[in-house]
N, C-alpha and C. Protein backbone atom coordinates (compact mmCIF):
# COMPACT_ATOMS: atom_id res chain seq x y z
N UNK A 1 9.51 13.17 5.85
CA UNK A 1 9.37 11.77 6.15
C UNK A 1 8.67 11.06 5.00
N UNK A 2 8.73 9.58 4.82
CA UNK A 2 8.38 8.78 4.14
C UNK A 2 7.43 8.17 4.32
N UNK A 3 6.40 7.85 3.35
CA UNK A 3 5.07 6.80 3.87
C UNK A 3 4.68 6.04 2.65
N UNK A 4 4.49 4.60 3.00
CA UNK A 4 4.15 3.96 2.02
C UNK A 4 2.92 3.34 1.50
N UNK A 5 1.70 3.72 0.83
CA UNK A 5 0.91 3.52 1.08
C UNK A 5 0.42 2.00 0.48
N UNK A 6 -0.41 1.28 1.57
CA UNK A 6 0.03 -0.02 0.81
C UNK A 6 -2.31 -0.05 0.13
N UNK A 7 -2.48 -1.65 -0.26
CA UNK A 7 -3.95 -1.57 -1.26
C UNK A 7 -4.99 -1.22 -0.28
N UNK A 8 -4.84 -1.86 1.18
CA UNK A 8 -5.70 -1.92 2.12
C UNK A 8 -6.31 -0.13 2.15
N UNK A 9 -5.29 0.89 1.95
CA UNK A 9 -5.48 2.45 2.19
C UNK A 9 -6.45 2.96 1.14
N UNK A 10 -6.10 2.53 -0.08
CA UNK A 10 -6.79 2.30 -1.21
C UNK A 10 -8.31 2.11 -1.59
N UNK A 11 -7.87 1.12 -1.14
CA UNK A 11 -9.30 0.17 -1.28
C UNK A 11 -10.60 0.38 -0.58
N UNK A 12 -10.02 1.46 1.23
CA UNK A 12 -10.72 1.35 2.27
C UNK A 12 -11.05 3.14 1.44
N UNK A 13 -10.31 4.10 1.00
CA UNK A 13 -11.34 4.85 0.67
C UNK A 13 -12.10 5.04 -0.69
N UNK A 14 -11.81 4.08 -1.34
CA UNK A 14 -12.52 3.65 -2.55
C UNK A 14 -14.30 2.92 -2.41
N UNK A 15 -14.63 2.29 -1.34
CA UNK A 15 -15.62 1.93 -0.93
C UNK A 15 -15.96 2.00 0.62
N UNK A 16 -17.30 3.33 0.25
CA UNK A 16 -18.03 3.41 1.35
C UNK A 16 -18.43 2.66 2.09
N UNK A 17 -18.30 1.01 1.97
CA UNK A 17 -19.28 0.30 3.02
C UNK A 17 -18.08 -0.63 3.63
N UNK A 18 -16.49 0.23 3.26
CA UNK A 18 -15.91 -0.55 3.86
C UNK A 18 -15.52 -0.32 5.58
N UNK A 19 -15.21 -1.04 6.07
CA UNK A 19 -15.08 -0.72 7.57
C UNK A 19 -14.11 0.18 8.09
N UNK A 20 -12.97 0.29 6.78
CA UNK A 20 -11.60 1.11 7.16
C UNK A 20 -11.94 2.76 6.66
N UNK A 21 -13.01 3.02 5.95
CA UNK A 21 -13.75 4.08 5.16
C UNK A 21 -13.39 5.23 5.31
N UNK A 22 -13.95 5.49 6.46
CA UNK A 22 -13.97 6.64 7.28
C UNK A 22 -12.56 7.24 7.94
N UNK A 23 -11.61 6.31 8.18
CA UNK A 23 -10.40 6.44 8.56
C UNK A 23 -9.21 6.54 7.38
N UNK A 24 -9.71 6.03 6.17
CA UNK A 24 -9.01 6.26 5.27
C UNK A 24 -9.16 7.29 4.37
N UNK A 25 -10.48 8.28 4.49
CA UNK A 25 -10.78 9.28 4.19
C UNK A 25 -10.02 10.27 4.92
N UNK A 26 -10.19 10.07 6.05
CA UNK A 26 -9.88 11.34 6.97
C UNK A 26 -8.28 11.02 6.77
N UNK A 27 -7.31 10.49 6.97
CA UNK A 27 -5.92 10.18 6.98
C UNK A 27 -5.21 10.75 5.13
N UNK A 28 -6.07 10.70 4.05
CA UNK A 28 -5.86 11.31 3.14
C UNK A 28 -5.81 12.57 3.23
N UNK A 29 -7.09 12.90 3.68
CA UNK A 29 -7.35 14.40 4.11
C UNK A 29 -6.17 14.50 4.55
N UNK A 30 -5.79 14.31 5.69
CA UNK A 30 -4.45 14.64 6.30
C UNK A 30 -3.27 14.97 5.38
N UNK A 31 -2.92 13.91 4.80
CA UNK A 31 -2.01 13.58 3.77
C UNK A 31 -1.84 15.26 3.02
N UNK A 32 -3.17 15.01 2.62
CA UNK A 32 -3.22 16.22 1.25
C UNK A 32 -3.13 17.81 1.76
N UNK A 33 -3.80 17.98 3.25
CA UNK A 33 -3.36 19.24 3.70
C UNK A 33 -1.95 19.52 4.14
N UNK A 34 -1.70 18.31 4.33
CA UNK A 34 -0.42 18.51 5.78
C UNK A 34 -0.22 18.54 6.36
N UNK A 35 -1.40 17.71 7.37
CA UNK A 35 -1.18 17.41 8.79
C UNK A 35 -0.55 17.02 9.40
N UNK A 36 0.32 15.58 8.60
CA UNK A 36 1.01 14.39 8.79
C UNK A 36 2.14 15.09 8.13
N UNK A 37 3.53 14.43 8.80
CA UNK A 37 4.97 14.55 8.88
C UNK A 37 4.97 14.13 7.10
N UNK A 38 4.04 13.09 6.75
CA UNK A 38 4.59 12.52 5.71
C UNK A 38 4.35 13.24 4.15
N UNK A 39 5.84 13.62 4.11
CA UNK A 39 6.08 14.95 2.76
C UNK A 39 6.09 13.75 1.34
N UNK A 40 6.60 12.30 0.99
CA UNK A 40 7.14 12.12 0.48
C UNK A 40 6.29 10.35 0.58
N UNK A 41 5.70 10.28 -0.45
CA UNK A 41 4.42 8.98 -0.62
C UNK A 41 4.82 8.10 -1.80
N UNK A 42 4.89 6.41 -1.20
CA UNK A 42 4.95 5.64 -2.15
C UNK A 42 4.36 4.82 -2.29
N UNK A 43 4.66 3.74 -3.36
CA UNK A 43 3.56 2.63 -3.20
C UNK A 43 4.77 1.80 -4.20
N UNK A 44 4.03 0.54 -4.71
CA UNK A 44 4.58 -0.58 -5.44
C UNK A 44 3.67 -0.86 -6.82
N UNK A 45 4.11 -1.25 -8.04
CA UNK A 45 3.60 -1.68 -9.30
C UNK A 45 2.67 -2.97 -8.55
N UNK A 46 3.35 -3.57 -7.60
CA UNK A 46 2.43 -4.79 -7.10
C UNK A 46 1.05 -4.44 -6.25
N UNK A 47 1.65 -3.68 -5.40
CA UNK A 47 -0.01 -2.79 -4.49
C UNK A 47 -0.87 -2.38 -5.54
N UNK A 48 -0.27 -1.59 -6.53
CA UNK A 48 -1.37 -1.26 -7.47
C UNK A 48 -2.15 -2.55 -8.43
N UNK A 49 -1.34 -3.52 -8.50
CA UNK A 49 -2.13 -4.54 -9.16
C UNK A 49 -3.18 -4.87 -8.17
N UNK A 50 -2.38 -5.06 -7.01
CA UNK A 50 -4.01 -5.51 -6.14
C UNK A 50 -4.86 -4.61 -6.02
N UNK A 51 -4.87 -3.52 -5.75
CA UNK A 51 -5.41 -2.98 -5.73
C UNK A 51 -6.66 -2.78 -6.58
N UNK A 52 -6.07 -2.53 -7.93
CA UNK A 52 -7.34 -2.38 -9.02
C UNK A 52 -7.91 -3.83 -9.29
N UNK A 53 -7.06 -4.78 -9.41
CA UNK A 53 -7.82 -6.01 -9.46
C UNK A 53 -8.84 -6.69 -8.36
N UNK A 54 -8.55 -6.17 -7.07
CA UNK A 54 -9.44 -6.53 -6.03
C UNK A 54 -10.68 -5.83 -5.83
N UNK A 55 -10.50 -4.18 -6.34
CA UNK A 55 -12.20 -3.60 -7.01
C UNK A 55 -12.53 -4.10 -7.99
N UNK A 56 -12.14 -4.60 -8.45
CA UNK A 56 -12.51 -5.19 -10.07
C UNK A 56 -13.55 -6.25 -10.08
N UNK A 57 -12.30 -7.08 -9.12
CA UNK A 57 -13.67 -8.45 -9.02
C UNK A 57 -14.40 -7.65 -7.96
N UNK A 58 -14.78 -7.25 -7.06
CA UNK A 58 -15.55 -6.85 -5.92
C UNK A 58 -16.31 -6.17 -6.18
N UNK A 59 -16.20 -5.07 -6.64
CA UNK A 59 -17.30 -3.94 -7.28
C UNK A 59 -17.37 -3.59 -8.68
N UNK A 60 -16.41 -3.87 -9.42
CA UNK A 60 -16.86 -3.79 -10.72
C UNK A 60 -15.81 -3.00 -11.20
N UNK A 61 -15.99 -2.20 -12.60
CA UNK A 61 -14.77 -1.81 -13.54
C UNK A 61 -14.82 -0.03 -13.16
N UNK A 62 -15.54 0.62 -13.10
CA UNK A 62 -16.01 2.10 -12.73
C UNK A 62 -15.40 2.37 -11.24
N UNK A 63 -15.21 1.50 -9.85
CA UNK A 63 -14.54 1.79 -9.20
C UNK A 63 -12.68 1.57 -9.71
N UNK A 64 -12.48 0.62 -9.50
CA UNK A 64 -11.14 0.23 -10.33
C UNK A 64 -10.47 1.17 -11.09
N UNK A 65 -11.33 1.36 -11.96
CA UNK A 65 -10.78 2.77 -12.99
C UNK A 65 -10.61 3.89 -12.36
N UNK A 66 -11.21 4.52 -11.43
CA UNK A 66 -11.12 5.22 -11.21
C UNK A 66 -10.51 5.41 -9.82
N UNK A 67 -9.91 4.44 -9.53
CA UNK A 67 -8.67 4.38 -8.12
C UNK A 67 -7.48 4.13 -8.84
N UNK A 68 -7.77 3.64 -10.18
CA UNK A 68 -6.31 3.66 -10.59
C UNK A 68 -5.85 4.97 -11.17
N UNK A 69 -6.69 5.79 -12.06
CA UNK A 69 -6.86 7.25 -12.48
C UNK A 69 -6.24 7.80 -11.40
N UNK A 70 -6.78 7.79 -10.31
CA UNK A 70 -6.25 8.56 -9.00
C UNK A 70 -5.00 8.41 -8.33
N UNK A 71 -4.34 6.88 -8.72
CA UNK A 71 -2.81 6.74 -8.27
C UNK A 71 -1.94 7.15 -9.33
N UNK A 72 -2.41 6.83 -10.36
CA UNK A 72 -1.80 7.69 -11.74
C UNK A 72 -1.19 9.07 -11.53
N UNK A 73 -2.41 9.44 -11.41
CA UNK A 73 -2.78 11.23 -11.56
C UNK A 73 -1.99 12.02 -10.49
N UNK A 74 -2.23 11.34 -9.37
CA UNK A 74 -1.11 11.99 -7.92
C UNK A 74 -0.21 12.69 -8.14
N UNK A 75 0.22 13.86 -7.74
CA UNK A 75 1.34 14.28 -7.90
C UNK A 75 2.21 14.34 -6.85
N UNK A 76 2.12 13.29 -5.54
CA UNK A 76 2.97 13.25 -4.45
C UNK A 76 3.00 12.12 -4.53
N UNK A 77 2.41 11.06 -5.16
CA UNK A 77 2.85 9.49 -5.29
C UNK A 77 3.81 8.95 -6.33
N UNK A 78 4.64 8.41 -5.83
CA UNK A 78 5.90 7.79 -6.47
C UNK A 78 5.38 6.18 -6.64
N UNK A 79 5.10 5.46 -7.30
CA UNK A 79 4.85 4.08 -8.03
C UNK A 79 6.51 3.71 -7.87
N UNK A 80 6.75 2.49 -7.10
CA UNK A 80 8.21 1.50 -6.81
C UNK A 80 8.12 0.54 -8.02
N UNK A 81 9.02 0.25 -8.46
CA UNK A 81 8.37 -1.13 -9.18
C UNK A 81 9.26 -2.20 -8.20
N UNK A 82 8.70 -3.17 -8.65
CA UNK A 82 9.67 -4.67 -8.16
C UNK A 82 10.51 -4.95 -9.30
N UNK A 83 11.61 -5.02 -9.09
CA UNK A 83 12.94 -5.71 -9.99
C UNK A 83 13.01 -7.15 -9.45
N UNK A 84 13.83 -7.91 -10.32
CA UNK A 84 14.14 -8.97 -10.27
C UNK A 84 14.93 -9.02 -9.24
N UNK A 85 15.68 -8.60 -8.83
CA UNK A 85 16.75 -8.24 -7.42
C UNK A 85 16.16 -7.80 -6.48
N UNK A 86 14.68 -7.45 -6.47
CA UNK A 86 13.58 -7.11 -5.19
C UNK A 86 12.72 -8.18 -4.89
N UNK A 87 12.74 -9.14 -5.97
CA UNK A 87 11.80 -10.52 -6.06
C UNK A 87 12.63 -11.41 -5.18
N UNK A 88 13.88 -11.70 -5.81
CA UNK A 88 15.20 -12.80 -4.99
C UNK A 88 15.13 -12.37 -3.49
N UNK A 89 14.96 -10.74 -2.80
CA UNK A 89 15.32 -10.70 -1.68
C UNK A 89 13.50 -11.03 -1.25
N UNK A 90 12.70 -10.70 -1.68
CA UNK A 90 11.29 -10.96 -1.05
C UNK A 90 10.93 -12.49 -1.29
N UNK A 91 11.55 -13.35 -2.22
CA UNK A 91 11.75 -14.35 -1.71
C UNK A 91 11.67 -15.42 -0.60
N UNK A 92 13.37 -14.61 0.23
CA UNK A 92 13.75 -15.06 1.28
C UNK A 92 12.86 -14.75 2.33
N UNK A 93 11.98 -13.57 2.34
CA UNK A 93 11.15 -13.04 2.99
C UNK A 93 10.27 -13.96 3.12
N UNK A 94 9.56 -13.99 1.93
CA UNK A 94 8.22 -14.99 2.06
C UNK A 94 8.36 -16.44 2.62
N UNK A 95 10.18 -16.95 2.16
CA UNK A 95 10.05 -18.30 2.66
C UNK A 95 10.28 -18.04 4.30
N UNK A 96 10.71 -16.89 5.29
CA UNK A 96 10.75 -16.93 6.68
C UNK A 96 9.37 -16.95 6.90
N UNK A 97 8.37 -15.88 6.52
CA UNK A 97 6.77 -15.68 7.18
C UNK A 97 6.11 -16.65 6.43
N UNK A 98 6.36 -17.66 5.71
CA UNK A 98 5.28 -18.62 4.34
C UNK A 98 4.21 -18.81 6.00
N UNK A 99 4.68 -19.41 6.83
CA UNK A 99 4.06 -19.76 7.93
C UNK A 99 2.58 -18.80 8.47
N UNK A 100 3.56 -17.88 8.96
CA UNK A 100 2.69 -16.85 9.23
C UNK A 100 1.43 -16.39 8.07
N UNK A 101 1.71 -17.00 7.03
CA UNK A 101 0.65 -16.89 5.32
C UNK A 101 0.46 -15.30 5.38
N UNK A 102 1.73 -14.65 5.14
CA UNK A 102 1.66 -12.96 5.26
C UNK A 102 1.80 -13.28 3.33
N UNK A 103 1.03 -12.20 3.00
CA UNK A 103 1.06 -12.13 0.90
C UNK A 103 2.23 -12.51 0.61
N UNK A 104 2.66 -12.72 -0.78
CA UNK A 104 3.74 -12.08 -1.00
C UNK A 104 4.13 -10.46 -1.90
N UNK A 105 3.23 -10.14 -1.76
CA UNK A 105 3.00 -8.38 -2.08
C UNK A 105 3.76 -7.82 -0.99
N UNK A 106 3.53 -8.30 0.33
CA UNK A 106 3.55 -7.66 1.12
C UNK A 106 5.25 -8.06 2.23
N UNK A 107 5.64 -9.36 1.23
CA UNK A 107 6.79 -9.31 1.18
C UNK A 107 8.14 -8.44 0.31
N UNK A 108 7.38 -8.03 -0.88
CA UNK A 108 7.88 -6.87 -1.52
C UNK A 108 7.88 -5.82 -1.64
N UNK A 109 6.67 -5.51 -0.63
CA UNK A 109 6.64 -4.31 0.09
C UNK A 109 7.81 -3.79 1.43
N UNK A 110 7.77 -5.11 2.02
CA UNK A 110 9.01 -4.91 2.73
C UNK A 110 10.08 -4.52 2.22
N UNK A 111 10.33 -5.15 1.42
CA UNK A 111 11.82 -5.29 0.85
C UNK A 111 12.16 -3.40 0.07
N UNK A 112 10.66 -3.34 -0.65
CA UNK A 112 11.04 -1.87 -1.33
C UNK A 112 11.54 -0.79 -0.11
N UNK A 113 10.27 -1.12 1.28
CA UNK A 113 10.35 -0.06 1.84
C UNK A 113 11.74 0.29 2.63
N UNK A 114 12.59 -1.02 2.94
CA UNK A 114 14.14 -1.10 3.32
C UNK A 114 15.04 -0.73 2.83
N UNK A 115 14.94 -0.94 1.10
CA UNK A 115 15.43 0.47 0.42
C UNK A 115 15.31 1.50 0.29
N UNK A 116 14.24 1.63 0.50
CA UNK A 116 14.03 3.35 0.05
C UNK A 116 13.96 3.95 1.55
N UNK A 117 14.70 3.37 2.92
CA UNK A 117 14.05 3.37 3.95
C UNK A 117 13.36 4.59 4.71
N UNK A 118 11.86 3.45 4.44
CA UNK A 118 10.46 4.04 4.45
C UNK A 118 10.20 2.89 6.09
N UNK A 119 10.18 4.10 7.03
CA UNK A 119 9.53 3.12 7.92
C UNK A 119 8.21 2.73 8.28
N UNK A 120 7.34 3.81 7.77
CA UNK A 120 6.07 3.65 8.21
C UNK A 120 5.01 3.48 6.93
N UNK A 121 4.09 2.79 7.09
CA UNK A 121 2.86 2.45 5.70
C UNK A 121 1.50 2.73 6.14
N UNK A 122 0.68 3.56 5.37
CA UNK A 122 -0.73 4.02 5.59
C UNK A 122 -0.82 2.14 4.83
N UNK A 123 -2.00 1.68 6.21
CA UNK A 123 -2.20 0.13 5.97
C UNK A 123 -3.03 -0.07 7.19
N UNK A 124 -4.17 -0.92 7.29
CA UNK A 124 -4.92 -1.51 7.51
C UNK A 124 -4.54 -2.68 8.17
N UNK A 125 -3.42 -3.65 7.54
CA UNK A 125 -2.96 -4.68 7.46
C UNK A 125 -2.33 -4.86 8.38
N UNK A 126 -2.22 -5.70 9.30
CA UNK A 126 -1.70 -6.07 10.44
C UNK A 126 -0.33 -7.25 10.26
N UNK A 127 -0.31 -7.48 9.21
CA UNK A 127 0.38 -8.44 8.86
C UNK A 127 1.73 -8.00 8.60
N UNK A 128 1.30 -6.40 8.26
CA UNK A 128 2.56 -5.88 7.41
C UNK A 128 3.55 -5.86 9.43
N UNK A 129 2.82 -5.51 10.09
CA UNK A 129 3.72 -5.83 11.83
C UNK A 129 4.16 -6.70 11.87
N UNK A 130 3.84 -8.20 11.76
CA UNK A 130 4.82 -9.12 11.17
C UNK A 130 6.18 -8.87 10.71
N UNK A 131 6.11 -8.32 9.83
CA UNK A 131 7.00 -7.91 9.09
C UNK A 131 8.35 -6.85 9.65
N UNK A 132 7.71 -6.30 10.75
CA UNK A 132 8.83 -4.90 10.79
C UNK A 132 8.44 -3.73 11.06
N UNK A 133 7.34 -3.83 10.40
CA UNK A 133 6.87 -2.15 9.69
C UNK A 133 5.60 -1.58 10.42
N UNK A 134 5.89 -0.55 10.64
CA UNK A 134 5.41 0.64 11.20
C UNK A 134 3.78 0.71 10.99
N UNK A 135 2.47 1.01 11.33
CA UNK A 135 1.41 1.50 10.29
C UNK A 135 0.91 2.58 10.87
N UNK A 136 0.56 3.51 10.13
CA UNK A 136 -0.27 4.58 10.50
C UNK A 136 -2.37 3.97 9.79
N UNK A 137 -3.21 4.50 9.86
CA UNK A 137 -3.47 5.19 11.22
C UNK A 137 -3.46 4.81 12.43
């Protein structure tokens, strides 16, 4: 099975004082032994921008660096990029939810995960339900 991990997963075990912390620790854990169905982990060139840029301003350059080192380094994470033909369809996306004020990351998150169809996303984000999509934990 497929899982997509979106910044919120990231971010929550990158800093201890975050509220998702503890759950995003333990759900890696999972990940990395094999607890979870999910054999086969992705993400987006865009999640990762937020990602490191949102430790960046928040905690500084030493976390950042070293969550990005770690999505780098993975050897079960696959990095999506967004194409120009993933932008046009997340687009249309963003102009249905503009309302709902869901990202638009997280409109191209949709869109990747429909291709590559990925139904479920290690995410935090409630927004991404909006959307369609599945979340674990």
């Amino acid at each position: 099975m497929k899982l997509f991990l979106d910044s919120g997963a990231f971010i929550a075990r990158a800093l201890a004082r975050d509220q998702y912390h503890a759950a995003a620790v333990d759900t890696f854990r999972k990940l990395s032994r094999g607890d979870l169905p999910y054999r086969l982990h992705y993400t987006s060139n865009y999640v990762v921008d937020e990602t490191v840029t949102f430790l960046l301003y928040q905690r500084g350059p030493q976390p950042a660096i070293d969550t990005l080192q770690r999505i780098r380094s993975s050897p079960t994470l696959r990095v999506l990029h967004v194409s120009e033909e993933v932008e046009h369809e997340a687009d249309d996306v963003f102009r249905r939810h503009a309302s709902s004020r869901i990202s638009y990351t997280d409109c191209t998150t949709r869109v990747l995960m429909k291709r590559e169809s990925i139904d479920t996303a290690f995410s935090f984000d409630r927004d991404l339900e909006v959307l369609g999509v599945q979340r674990i934990p």
